[in-house]
C-alpha atoms as a PDB file:
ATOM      1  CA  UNK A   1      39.448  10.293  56.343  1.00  0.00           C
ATOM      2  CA  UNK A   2      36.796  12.459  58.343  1.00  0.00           C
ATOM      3  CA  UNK A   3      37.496  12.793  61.641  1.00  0.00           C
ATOM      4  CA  UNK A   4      34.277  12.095  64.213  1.00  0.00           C
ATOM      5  CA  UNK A   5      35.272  15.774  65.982  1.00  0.00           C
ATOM      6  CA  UNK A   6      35.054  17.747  62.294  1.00  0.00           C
ATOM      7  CA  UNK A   7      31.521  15.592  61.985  1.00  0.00           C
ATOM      8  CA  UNK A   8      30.314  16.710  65.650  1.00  0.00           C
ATOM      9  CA  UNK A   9      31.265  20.351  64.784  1.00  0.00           C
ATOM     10  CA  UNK A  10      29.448  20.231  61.493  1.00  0.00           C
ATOM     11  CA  UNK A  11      26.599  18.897  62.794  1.00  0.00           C
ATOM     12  CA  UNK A  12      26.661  21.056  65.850  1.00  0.00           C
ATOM     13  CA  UNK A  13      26.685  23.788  63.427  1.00  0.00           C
ATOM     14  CA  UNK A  14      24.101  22.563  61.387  1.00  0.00           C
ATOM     15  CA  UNK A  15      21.840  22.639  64.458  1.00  0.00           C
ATOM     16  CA  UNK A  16      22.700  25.848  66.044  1.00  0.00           C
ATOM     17  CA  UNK A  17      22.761  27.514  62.669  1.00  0.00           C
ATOM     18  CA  UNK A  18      25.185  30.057  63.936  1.00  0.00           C
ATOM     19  CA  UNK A  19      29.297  29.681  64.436  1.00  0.00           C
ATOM     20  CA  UNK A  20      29.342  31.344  67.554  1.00  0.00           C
ATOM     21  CA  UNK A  21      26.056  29.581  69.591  1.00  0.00           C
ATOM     22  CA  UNK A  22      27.863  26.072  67.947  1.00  0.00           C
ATOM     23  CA  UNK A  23      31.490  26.727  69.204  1.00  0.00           C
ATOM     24  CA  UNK A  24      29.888  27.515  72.701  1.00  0.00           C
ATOM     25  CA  UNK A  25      27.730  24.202  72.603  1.00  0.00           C
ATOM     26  CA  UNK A  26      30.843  22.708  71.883  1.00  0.00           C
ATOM     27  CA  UNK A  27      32.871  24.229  74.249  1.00  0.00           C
ATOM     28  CA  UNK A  28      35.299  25.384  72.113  1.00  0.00           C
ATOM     29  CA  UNK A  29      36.433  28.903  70.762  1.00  0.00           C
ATOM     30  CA  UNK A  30      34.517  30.083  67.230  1.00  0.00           C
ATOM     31  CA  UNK A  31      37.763  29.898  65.399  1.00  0.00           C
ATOM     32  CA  UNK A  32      38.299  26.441  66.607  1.00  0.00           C
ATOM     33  CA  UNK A  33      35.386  25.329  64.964  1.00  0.00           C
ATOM     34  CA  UNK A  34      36.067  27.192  61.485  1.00  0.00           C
ATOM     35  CA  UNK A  35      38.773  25.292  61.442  1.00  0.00           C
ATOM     36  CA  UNK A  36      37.329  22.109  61.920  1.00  0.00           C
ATOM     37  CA  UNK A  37      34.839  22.844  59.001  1.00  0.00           C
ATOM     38  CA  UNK A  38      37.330  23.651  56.897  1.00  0.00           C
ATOM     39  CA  UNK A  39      39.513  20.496  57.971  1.00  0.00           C
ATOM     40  CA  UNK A  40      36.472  18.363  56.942  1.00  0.00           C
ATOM     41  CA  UNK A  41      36.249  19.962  53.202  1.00  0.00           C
ATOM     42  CA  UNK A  42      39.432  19.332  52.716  1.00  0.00           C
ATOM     43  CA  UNK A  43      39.713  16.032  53.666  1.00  0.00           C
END
């Protein structure tokens, strides 16, 4: 099941077009939100 954090991320990501200037829109650290976008293709 996709979890609505892994969807913010991606779409975060998606927006900011870079992993670093998403994971600080986020708030969170740029490995934190590798993991979440690998999380979500695995799921």
């Amino acid at each position: 099941m996709l979890n609505l954090v892994w969807l913010k991320s991606f779409t975060t990501l998606v927006q900011y077009r870079r992993f670093q200037a998403a994971a600080q829109a986020l708030g969170i650290a740029q490995p934190t939100l590798s993991l979440h976008i690998q999380s979500s293709k695995n799921s």
